[in-house]
Protein backbone atom coordinates (compact mmCIF):
# COMPACT_ATOMS: atom_id res chain seq x y z
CA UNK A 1 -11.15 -3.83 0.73
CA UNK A 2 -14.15 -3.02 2.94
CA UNK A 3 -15.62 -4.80 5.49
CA UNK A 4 -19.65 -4.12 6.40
CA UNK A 5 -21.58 -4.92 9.20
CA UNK A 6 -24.95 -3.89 9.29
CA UNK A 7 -24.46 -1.81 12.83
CA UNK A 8 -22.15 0.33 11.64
CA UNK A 9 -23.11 3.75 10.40
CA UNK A 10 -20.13 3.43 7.98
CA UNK A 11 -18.00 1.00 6.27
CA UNK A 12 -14.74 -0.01 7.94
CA UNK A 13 -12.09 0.38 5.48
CA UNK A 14 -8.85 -2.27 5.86
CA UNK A 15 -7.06 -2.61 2.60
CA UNK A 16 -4.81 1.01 4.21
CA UNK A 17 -4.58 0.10 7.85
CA UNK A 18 -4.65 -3.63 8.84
CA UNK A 19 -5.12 -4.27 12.48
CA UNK A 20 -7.20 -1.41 14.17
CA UNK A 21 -10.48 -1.50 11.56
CA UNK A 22 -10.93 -4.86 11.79
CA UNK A 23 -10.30 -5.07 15.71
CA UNK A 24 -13.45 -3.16 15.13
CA UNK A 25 -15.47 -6.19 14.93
CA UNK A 26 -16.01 -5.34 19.12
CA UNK A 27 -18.23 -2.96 18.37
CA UNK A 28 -20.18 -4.37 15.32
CA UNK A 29 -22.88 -7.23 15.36
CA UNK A 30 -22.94 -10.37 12.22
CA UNK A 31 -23.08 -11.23 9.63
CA UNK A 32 -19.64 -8.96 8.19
CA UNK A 33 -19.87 -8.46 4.41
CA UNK A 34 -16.37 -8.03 2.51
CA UNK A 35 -16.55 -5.88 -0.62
CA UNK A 36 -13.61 -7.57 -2.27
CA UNK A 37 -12.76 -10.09 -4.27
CA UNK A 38 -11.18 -12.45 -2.01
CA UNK A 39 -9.23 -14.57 -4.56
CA UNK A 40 -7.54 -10.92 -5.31
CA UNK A 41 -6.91 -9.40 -1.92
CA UNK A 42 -3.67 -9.79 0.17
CA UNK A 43 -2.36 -12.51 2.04
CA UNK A 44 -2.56 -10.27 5.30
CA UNK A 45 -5.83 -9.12 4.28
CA UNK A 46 -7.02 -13.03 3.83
CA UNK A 47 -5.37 -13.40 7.20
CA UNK A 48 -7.36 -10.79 8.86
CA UNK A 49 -10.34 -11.27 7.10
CA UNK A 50 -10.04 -15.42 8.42
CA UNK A 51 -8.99 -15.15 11.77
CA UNK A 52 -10.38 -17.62 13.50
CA UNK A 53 -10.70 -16.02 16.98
CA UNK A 54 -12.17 -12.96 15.18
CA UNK A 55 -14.54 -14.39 13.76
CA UNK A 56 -15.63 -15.64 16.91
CA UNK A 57 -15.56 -12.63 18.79
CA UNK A 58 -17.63 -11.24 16.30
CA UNK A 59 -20.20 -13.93 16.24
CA UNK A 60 -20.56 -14.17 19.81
CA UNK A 61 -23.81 -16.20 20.75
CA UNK A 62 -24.45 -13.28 23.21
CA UNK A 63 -24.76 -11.18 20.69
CA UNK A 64 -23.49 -7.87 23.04
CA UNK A 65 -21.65 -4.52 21.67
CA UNK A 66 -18.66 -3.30 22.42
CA UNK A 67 -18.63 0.41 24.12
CA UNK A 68 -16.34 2.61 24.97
CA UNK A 69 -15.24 2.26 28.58
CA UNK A 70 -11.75 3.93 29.54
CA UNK A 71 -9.60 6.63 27.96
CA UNK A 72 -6.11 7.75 29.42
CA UNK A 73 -6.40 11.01 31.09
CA UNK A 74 -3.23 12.33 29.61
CA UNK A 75 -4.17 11.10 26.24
CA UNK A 76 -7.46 10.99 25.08
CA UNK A 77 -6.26 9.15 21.84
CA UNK A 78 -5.81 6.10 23.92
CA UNK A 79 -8.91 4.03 24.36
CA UNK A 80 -10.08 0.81 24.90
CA UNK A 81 -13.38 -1.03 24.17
CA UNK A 82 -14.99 -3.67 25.89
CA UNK A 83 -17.47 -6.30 24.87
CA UNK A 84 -18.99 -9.27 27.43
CA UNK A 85 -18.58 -12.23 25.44
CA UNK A 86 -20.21 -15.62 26.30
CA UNK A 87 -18.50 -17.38 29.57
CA UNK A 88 -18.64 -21.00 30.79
CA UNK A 89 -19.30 -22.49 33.99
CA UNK A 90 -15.30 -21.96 34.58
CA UNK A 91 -14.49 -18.47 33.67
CA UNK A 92 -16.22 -14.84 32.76
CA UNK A 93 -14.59 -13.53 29.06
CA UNK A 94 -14.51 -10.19 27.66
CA UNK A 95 -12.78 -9.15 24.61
CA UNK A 96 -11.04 -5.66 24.79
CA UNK A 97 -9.69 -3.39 21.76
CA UNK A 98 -7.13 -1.43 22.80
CA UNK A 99 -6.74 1.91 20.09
CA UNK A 100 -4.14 4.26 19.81
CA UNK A 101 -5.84 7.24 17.42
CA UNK A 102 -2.90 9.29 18.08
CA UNK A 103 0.65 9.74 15.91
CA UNK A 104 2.99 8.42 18.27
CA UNK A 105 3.59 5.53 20.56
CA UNK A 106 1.38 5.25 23.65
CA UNK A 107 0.88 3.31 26.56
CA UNK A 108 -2.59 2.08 28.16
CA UNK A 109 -3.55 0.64 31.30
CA UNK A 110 -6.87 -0.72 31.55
CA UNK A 111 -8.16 -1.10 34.90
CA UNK A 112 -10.17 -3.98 35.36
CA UNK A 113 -12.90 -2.48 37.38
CA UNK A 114 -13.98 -0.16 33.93
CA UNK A 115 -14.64 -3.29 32.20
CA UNK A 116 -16.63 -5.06 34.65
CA UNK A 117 -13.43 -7.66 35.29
CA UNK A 118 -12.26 -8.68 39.13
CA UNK A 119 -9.26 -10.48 39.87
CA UNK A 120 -6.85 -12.50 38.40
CA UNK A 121 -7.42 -12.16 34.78
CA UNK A 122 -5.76 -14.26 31.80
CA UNK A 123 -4.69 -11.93 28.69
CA UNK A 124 -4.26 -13.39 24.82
CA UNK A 125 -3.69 -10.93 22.05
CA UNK A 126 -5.94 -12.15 19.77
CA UNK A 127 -4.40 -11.08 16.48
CA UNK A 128 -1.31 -12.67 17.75
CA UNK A 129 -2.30 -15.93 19.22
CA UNK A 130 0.12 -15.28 21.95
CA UNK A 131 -0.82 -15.24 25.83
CA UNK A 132 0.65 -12.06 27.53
CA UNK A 133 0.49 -13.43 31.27
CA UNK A 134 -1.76 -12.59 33.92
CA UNK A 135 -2.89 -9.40 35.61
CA UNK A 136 -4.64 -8.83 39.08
CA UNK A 137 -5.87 -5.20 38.73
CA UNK A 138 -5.38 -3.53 35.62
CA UNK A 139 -3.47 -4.41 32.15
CA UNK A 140 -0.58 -1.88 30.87
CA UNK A 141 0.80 -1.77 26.93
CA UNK A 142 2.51 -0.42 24.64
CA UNK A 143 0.04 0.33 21.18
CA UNK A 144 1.82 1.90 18.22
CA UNK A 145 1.01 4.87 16.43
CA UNK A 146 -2.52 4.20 14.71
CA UNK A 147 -2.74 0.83 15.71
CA UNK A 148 -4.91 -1.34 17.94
CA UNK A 149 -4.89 -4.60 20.36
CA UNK A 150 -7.45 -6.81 20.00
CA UNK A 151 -7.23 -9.29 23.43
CA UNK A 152 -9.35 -11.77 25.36
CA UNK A 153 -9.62 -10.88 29.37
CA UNK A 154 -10.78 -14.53 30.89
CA UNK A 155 -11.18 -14.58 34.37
CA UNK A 156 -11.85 -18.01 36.66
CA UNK A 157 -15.03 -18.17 37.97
């Protein structure tokens, strides 16, 4: 299957590698167009293709991009995106893809001060649904080979 978006210079294929081209949808704006039949495609594909929380990341009212904003020093493989997504009166929210481009394992920790996030920050792996505790000053995983992390960073206001 591919998935469009008209920002993208390219389609994002995701019928080969599940998780990191759709975590993609930081960095590109609505509407997504799928260019599969989506009676016929997997039930992971139908999964990622209907994720909720997403979805919503991708349709953010703010309407903002996702950049590049840290790569590990001893890796350059490891990198993580950032997009400002629309906050409340209560708390500031960015979502952050976290991409491993390389053939092995690798760790990366995300200070919070290169994506424009100060103190005590909530963390939810999005894909997952599952919330991975709280971090003052910088966030540290584990991403497989070729893989990504797609998380929410809320932070109290």
């Amino acid at each position: 299957g591919v998935v469009t978006s008209p920002s993208c210079s390219g389609s994002v294929i995701v019928a080969s590698v599940p998780r990191p081209s759709p975590s993609l949808v930081i960095d590109a704006e609505p509407p997504w167009s799928v260019a599969s039949d989506l009676t016929t495609v997997s039930p992971e594909i139908k999964a990622i293709l209907t994720n909720r929380d997403v979805i919503a990341i991708n349709q953010d009212p703010l309407g903002k991009q996702g950049f590049l904003r840290y790569t590990e020093e001893s890796n350059p493989g490891l990198q993580a995106y950032a997009k400002q997504l629309t906050s409340g009166e209560a708390a500031q929210r960015q979502a952050v893809l976290l991409l491993n481009r390389t053939d092995t394992d690798g760790d990366i920790d995300i200070p919070w001060l290169n994506i424009d996030t100060k103190g005590l920050a909530t963390v939810h792996d999005v894909w997952t649904g599952q919330d991975l505790g709280e971090a003052a000053s910088h966030f540290k995983v584990t991403v497989p080979a070729h893989q990504a992390m797609l998380l929410t960073v809320t932070v109290p206001n």
